[in-house]
C-alpha atoms as a PDB file:
ATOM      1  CA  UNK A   1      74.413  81.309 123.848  1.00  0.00           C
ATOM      2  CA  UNK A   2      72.093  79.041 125.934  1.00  0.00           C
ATOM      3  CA  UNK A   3      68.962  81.805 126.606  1.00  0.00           C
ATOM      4  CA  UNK A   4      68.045  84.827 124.596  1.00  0.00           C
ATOM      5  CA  UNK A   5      66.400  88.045 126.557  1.00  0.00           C
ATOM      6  CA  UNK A   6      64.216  89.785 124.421  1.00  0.00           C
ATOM      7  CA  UNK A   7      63.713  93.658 125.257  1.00  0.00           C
ATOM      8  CA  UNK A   8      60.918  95.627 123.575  1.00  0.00           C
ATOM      9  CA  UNK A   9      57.921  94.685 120.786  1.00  0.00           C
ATOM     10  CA  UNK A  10      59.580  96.430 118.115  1.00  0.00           C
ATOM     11  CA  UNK A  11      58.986  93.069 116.045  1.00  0.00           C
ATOM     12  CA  UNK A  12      55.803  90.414 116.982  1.00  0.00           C
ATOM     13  CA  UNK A  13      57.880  87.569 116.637  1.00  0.00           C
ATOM     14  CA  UNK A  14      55.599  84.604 114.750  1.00  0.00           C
ATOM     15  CA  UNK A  15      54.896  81.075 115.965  1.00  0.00           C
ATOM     16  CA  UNK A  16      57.153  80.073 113.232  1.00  0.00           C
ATOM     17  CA  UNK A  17      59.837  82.365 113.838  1.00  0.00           C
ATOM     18  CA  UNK A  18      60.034  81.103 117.891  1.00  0.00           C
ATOM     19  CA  UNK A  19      59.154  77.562 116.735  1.00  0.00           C
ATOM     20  CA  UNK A  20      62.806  77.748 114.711  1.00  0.00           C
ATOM     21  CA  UNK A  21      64.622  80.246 117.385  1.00  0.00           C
ATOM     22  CA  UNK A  22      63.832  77.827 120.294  1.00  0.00           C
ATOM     23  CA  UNK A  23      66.347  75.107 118.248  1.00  0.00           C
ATOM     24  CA  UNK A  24      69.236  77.498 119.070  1.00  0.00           C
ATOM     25  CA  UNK A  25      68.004  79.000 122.410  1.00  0.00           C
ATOM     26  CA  UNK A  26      66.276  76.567 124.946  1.00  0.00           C
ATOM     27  CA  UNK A  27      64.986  79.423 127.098  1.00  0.00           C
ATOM     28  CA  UNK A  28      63.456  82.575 125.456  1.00  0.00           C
ATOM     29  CA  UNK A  29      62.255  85.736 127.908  1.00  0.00           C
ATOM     30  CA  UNK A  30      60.775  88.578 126.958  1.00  0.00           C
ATOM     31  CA  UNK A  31      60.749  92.339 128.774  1.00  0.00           C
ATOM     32  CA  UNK A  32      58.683  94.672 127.887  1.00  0.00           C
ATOM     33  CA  UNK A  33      59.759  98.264 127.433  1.00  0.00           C
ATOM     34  CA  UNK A  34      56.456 100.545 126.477  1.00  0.00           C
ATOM     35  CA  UNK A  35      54.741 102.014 128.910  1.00  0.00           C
ATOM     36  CA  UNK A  36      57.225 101.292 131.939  1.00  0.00           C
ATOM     37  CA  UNK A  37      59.069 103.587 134.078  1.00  0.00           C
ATOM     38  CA  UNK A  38      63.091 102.492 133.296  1.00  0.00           C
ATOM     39  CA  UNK A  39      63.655 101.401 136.724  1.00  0.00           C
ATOM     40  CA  UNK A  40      61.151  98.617 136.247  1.00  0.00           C
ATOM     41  CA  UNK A  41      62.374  97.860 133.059  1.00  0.00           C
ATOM     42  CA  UNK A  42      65.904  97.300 135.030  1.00  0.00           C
ATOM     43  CA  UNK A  43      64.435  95.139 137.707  1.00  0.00           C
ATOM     44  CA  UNK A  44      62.459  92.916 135.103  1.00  0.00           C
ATOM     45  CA  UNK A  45      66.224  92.510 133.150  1.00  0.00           C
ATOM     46  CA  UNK A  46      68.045  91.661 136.269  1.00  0.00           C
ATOM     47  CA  UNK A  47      65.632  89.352 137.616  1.00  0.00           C
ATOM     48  CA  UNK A  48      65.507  87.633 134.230  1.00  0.00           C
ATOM     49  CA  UNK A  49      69.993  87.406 134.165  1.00  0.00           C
ATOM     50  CA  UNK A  50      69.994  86.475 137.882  1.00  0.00           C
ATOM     51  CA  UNK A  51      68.356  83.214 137.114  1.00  0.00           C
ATOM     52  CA  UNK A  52      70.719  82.351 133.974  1.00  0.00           C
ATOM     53  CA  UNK A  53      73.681  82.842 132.264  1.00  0.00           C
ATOM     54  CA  UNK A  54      75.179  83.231 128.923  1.00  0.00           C
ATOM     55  CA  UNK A  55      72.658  85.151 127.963  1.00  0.00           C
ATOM     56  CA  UNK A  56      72.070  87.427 124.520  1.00  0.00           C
ATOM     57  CA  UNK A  57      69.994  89.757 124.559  1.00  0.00           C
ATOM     58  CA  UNK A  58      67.949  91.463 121.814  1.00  0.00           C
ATOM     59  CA  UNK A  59      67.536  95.234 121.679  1.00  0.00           C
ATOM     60  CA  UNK A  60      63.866  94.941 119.977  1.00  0.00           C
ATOM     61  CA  UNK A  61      63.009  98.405 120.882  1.00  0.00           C
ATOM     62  CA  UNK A  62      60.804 100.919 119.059  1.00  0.00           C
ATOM     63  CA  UNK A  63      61.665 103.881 120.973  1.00  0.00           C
ATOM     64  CA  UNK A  64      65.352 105.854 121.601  1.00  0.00           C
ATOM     65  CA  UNK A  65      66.820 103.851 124.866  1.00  0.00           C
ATOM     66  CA  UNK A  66      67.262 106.262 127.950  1.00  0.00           C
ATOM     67  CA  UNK A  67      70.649 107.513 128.973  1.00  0.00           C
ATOM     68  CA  UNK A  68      70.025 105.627 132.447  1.00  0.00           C
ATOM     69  CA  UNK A  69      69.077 102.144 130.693  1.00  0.00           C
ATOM     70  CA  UNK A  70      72.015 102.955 128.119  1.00  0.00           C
ATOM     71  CA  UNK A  71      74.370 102.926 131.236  1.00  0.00           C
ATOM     72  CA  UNK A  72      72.908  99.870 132.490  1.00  0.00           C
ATOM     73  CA  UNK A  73      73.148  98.073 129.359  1.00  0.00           C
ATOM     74  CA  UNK A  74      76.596  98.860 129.305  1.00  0.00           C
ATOM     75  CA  UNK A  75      77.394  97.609 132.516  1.00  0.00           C
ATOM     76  CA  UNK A  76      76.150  94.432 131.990  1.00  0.00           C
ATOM     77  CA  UNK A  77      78.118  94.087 128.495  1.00  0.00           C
ATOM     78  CA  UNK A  78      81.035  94.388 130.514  1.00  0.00           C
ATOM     79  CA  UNK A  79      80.228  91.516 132.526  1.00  0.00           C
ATOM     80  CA  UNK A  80      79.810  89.885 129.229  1.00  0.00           C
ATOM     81  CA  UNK A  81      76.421  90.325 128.735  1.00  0.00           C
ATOM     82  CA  UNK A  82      76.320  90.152 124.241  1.00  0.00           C
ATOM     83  CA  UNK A  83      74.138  92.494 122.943  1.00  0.00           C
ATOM     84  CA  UNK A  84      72.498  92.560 118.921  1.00  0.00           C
ATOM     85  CA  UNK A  85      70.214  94.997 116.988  1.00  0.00           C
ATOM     86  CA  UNK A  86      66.517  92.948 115.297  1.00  0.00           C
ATOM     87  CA  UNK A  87      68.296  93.689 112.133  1.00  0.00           C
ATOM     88  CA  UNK A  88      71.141  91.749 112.633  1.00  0.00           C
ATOM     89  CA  UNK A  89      69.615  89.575 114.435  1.00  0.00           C
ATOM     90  CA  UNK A  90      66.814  88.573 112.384  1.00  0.00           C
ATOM     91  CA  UNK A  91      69.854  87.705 109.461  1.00  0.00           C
ATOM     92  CA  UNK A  92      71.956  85.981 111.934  1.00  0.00           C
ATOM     93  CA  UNK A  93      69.410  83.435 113.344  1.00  0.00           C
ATOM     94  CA  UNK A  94      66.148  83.142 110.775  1.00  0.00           C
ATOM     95  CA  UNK A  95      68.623  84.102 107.697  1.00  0.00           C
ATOM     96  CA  UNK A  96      65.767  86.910 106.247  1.00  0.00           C
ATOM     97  CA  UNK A  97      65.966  90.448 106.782  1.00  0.00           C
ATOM     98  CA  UNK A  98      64.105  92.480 108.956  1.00  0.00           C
ATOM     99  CA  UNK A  99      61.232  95.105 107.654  1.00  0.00           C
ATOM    100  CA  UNK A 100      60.006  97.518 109.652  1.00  0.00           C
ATOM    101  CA  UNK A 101      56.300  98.252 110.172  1.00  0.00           C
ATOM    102  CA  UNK A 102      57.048 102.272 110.065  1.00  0.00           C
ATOM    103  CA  UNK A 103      57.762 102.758 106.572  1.00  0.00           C
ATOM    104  CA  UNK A 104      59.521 106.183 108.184  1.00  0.00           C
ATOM    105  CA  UNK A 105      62.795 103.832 108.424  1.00  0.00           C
ATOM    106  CA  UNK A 106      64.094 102.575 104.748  1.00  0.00           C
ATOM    107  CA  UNK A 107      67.708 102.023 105.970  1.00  0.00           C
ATOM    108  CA  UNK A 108      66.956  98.179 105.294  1.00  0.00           C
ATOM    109  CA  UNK A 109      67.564  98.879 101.749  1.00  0.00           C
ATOM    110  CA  UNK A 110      70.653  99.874 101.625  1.00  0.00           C
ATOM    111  CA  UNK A 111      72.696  96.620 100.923  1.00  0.00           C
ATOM    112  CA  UNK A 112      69.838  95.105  98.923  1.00  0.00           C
ATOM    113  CA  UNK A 113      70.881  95.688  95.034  1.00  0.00           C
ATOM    114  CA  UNK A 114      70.651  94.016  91.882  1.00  0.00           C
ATOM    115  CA  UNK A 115      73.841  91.474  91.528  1.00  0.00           C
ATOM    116  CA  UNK A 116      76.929  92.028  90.134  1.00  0.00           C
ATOM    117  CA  UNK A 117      78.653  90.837  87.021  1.00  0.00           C
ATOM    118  CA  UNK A 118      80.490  88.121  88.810  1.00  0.00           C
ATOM    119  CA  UNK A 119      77.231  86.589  90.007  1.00  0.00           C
ATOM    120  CA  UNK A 120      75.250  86.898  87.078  1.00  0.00           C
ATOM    121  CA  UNK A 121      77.652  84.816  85.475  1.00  0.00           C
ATOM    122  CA  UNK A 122      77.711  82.059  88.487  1.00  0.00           C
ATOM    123  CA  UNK A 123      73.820  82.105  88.521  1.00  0.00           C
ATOM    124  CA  UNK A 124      73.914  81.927  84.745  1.00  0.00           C
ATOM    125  CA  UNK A 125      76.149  78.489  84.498  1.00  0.00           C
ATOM    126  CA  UNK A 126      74.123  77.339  87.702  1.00  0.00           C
ATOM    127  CA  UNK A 127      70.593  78.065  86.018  1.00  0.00           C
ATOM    128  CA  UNK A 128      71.800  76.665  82.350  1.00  0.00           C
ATOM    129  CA  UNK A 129      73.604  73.265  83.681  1.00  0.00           C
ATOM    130  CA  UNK A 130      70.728  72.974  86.169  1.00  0.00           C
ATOM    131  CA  UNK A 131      67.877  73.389  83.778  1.00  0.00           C
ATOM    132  CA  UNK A 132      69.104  70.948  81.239  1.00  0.00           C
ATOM    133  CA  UNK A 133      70.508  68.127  83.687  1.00  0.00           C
ATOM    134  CA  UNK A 134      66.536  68.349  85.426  1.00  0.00           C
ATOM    135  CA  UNK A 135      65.353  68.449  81.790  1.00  0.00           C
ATOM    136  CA  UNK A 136      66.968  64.858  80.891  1.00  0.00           C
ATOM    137  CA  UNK A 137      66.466  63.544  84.511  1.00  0.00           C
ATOM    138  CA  UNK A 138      62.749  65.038  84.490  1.00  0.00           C
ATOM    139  CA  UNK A 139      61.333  63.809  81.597  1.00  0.00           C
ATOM    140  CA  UNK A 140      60.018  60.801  82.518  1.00  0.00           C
ATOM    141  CA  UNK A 141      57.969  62.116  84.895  1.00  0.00           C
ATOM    142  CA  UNK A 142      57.015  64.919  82.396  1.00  0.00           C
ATOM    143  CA  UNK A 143      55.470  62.432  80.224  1.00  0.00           C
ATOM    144  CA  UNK A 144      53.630  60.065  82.852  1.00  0.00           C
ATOM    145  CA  UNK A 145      52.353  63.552  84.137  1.00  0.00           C
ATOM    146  CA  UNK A 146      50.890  63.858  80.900  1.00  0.00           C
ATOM    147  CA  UNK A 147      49.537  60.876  80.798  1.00  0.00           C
ATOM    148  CA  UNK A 148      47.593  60.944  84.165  1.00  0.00           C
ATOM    149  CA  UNK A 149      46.700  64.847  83.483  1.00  0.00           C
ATOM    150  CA  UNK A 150      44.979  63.635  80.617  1.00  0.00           C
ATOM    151  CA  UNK A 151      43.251  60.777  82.325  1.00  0.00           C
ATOM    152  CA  UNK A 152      42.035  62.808  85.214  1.00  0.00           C
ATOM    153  CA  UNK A 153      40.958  65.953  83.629  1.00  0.00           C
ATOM    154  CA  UNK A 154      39.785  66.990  80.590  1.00  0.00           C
ATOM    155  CA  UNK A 155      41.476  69.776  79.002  1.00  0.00           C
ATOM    156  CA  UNK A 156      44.864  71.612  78.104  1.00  0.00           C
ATOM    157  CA  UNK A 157      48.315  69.831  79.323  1.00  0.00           C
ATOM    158  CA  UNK A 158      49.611  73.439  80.520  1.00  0.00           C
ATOM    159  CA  UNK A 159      48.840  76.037  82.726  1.00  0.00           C
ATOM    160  CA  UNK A 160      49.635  79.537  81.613  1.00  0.00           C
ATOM    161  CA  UNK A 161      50.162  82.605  83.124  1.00  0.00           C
ATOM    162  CA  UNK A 162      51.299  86.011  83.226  1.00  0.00           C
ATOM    163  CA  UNK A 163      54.257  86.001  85.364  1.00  0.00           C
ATOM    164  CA  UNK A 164      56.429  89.223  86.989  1.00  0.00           C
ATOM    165  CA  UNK A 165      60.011  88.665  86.648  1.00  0.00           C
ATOM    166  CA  UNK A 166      63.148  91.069  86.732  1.00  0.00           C
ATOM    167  CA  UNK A 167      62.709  94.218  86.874  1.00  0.00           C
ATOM    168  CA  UNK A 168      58.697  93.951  86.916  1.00  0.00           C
ATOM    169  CA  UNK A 169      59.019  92.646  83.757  1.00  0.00           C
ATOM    170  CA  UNK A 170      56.167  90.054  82.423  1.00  0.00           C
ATOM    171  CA  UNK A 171      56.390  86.839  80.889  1.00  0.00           C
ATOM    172  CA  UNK A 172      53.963  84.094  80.047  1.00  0.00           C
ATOM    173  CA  UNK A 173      55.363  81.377  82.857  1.00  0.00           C
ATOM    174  CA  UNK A 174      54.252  77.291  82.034  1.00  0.00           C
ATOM    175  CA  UNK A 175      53.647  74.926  84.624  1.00  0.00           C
ATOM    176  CA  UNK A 176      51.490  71.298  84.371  1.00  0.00           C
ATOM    177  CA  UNK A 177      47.693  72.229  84.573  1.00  0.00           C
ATOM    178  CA  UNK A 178      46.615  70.704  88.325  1.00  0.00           C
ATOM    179  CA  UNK A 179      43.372  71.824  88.836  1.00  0.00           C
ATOM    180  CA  UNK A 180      40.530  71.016  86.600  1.00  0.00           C
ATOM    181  CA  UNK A 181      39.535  73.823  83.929  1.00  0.00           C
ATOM    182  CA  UNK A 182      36.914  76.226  84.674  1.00  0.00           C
ATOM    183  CA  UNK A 183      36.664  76.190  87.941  1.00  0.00           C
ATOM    184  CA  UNK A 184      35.745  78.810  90.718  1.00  0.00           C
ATOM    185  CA  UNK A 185      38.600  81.770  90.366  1.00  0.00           C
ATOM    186  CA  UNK A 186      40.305  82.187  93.693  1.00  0.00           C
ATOM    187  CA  UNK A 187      43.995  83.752  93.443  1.00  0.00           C
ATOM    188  CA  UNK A 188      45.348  81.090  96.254  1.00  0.00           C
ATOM    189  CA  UNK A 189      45.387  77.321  96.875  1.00  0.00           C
ATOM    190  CA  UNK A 190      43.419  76.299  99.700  1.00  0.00           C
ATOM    191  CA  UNK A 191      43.673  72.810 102.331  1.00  0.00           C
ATOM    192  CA  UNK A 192      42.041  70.064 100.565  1.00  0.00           C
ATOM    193  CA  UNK A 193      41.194  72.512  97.135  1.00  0.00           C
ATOM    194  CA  UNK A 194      38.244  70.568  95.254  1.00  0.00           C
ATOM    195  CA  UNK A 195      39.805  72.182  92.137  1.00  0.00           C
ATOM    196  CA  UNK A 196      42.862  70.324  92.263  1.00  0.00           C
ATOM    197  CA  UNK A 197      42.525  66.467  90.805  1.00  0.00           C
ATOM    198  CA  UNK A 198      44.418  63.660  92.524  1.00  0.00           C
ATOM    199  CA  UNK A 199      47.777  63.569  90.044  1.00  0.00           C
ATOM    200  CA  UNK A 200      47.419  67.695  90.034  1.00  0.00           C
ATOM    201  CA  UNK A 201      47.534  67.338  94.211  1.00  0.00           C
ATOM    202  CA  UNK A 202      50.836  65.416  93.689  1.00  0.00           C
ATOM    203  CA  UNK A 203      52.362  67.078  91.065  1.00  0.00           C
ATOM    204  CA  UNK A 204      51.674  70.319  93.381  1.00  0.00           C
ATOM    205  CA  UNK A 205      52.940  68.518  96.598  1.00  0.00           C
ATOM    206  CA  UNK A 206      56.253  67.281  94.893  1.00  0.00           C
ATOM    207  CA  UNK A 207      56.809  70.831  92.571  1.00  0.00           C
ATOM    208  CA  UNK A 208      56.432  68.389  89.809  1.00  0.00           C
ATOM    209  CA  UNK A 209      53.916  70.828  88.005  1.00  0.00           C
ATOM    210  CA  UNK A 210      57.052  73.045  87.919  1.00  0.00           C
ATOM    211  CA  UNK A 211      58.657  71.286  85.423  1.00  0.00           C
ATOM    212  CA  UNK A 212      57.568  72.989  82.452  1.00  0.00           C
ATOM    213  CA  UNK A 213      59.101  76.080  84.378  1.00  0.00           C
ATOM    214  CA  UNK A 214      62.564  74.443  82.866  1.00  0.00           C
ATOM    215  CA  UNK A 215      61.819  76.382  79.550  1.00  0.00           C
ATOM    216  CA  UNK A 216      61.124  79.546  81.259  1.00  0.00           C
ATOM    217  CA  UNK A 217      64.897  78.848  82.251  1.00  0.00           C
ATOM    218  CA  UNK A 218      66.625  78.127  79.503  1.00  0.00           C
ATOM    219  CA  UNK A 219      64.494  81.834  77.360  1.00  0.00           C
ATOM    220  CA  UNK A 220      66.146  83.580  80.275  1.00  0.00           C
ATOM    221  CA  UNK A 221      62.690  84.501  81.543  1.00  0.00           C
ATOM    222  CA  UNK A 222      63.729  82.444  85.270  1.00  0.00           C
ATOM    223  CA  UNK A 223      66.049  81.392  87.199  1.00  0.00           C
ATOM    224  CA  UNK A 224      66.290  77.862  89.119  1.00  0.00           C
ATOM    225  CA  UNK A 225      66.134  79.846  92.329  1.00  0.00           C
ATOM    226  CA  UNK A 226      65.457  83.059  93.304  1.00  0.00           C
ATOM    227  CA  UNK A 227      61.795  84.551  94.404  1.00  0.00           C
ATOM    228  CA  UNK A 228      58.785  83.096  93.386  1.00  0.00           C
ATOM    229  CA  UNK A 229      57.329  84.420  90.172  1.00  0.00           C
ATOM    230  CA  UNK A 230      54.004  85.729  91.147  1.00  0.00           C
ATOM    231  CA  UNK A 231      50.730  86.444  89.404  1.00  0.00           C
ATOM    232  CA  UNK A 232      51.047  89.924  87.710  1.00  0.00           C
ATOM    233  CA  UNK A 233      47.314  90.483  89.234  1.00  0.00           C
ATOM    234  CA  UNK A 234      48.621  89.716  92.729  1.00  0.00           C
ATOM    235  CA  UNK A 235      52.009  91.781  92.445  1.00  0.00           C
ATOM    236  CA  UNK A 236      49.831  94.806  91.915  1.00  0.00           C
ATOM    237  CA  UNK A 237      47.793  94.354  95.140  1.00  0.00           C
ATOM    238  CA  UNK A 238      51.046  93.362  96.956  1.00  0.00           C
ATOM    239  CA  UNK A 239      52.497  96.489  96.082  1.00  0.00           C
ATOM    240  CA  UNK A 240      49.934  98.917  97.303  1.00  0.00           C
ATOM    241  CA  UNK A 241      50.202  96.792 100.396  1.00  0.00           C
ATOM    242  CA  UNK A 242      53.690  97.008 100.704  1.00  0.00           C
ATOM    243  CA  UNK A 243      55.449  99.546  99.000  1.00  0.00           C
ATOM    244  CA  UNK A 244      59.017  98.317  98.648  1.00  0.00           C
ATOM    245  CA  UNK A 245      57.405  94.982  97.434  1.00  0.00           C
ATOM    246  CA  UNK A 246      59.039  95.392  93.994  1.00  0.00           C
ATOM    247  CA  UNK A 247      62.897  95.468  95.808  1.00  0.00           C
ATOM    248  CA  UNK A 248      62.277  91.371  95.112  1.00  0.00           C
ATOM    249  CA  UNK A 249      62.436  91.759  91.451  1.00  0.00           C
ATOM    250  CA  UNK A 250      66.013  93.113  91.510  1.00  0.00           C
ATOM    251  CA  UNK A 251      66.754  89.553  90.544  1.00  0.00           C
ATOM    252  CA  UNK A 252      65.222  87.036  88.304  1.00  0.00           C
ATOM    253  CA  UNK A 253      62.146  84.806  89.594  1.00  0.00           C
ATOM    254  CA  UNK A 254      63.227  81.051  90.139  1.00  0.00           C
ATOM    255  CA  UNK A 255      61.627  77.745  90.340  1.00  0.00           C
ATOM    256  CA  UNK A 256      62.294  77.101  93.799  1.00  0.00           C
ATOM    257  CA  UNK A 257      63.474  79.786  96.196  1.00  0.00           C
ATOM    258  CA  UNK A 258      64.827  80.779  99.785  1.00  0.00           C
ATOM    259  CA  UNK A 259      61.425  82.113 100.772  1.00  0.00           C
ATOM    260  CA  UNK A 260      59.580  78.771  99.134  1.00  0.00           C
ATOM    261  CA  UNK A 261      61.760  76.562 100.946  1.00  0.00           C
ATOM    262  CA  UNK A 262      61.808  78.313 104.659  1.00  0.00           C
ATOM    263  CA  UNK A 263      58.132  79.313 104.700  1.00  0.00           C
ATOM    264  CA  UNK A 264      54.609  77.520 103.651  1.00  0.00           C
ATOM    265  CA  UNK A 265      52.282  78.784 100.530  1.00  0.00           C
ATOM    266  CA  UNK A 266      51.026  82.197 101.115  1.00  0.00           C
ATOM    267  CA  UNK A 267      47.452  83.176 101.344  1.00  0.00           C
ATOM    268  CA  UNK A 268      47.306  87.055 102.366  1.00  0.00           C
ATOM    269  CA  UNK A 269      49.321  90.054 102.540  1.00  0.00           C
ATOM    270  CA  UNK A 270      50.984  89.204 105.610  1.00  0.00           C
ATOM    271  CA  UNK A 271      52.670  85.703 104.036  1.00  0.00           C
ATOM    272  CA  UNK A 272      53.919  87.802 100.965  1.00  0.00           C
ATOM    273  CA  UNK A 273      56.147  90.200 103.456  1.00  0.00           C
ATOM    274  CA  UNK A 274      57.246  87.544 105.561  1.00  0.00           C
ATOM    275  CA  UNK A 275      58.691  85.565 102.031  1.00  0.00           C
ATOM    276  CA  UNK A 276      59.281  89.015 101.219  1.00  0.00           C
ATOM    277  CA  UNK A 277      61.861  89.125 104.348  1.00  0.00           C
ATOM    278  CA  UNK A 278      63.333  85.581 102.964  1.00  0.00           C
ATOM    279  CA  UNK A 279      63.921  86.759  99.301  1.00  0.00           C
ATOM    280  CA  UNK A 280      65.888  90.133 100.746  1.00  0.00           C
ATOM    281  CA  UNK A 281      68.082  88.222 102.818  1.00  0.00           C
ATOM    282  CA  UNK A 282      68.974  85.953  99.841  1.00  0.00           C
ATOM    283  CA  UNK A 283      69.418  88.891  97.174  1.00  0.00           C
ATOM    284  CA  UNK A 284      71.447  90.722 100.214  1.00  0.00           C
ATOM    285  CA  UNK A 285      73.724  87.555 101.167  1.00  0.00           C
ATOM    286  CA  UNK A 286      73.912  85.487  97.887  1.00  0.00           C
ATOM    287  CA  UNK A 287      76.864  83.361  97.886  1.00  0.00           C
ATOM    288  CA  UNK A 288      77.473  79.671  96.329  1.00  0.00           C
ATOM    289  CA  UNK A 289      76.605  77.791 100.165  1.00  0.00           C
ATOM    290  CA  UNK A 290      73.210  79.415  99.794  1.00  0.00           C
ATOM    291  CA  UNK A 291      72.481  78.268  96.635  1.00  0.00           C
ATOM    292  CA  UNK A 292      73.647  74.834  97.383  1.00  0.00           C
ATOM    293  CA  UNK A 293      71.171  75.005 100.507  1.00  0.00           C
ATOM    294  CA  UNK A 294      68.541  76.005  98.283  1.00  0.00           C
ATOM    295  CA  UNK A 295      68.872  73.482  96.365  1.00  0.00           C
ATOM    296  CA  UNK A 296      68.859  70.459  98.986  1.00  0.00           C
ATOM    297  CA  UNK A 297      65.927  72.191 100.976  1.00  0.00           C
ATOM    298  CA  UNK A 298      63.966  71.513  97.577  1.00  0.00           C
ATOM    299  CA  UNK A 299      65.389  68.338  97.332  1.00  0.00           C
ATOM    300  CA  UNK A 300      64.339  67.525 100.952  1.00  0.00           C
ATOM    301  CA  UNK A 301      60.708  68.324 100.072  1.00  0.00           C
ATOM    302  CA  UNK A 302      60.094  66.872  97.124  1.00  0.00           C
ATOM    303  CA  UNK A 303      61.072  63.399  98.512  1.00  0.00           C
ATOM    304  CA  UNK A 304      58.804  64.136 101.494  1.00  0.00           C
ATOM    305  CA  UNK A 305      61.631  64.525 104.183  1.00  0.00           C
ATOM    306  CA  UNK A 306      60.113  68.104 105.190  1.00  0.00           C
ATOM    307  CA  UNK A 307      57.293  69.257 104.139  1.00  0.00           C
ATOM    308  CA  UNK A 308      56.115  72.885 104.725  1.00  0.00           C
END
């Protein structure tokens, strides 16, 4: 498809979320729906499809479509107008699932579960030959780390914490210390954090300070990927916030992850449900290729190729 028509505002699509949509579609329109007598709404489409073709358009309504827009619609599918629901959509083209502001509508849910025998075992031989190969490979930079967190920063080698893993279990996760000790308490990295020494900034850039994460692995605590084990502190306030918050911990926690590697560090409520959206869609559609991709993304960013 060459243009996408968007009907409705069911779902505010982000800067991001164009930013990555206008890759695949060069020319993005938008009708609006609410408020709008339907024979207005049918001018605005046909205006829209007289000036392009091979279009797909996107039913982002939030309300039941008319019976004289439904025959409309239907008309123009059989001129080959392609039609797709935000859910589908939202898997199809930004690979995350959508989740609805009404929290009327659960039906999102239903394919999300915890995985099956076969892929425990997969992510099992994955996590074990991963963890030890990075382990052998990554300990040379473990010990220069050491060295230069010692130079820089007075204080303990690791940072501890209590982690939420599967199930809402909690574990004590490890990582390199980055930031100096004692300083001011705030829950989220900021730009250009004072806290954070010059090796810790690195380290934090590069996901070396993960390392240490490799013995979470290997006690079956984490996986390599999967969502990102969050503060036990902040998974409380992200569940009042968003009550089906806890579907992510279905699966183990991982070093790296779908959400980690499609969407930037989170600050607020509103970044943990769009990485939210990310780890459904990868605990609804896990399959080998995705891991794989997971796995170069990270690759990509430690080596500086994309940043996010």
């Amino acid at each position: 498809m060459n243009s996408l028509l968007i009907l409705g505002e069911k779902h505010s699509f982000s800067k991001l979320e164009l930013k990555k949509l206008k890759n695949r579609f060069p020319k993005i329109d938008f009708v609006k729906y609410n408020n709008l007598e339907v024979k207005d709404v049918i001018e605005n489409i046909s205006f829209t499809l007289d000036r392009k073709n091979n279009t797909l358009m996107l039913l982002n309504t939030k309300v039941v479509i008319p019976n004289k827009l439904l025959s409309y619609l239907t008309k123009l599918e059989q001129k080959g107008i392609n039609y797709i629901t935000i859910q589908s959509f939202m898997e199809r083209y930004l690979y995350k699932c959508y989740i609805p502001s009404e929290l009327t509508d659960i039906s999102f849910l239903e394919n999300i579960k915890p995985f099956s025998i076969y892929r425990k075992i997969v992510k099992y031989i994955i996590d074990y030959s991963l963890a030890i190969s990075l382990a052998i490979i990554g300990s040379p930079v473990a010990i220069y780390s050491i060295y230069r967190i010692k130079k820089e920063s007075k204080g303990t080698i690791f940072f501890k914490q209590t982690r939420v893993g599967l199930y809402g279990e909690e574990f004590t996760c490890y990582k390199f210390r980055s930031m100096h000790e004692n300083s001011p308490h705030d829950p989220y990295t900021r730009e250009n954090d004072d806290r954070v020494f010059p090796w810790g900034n690195i380290m934090r850039k590069t996901r070396i300070d993960e390392l240490p994460q490799i013995w979470n692995v290997l006690k079956g605590d984490m996986s390599i990927i999967g969502p990102r084990a969050e503060w036990n502190i902040l998974v409380k306030n992200y569940e009042e916030e968003i009550p089906y918050y806890q579907e992510r911990h279905l699966i183990k926690p991982g070093i790296t992850g779908w959400a980690q590697v499609n969407y930037h560090y989170g600050t607020n409520g509103y970044d943990a449900k769009q990485k939210l959206m990310y780890d459904l869609y990868y605990i609804k559609r896990w399959n080998l290729w995705l891991e794989i991709r997971c796995v170069w993304r990270t690759v990509l960013i430690i080596i500086g190729k994309k940043g996010l």
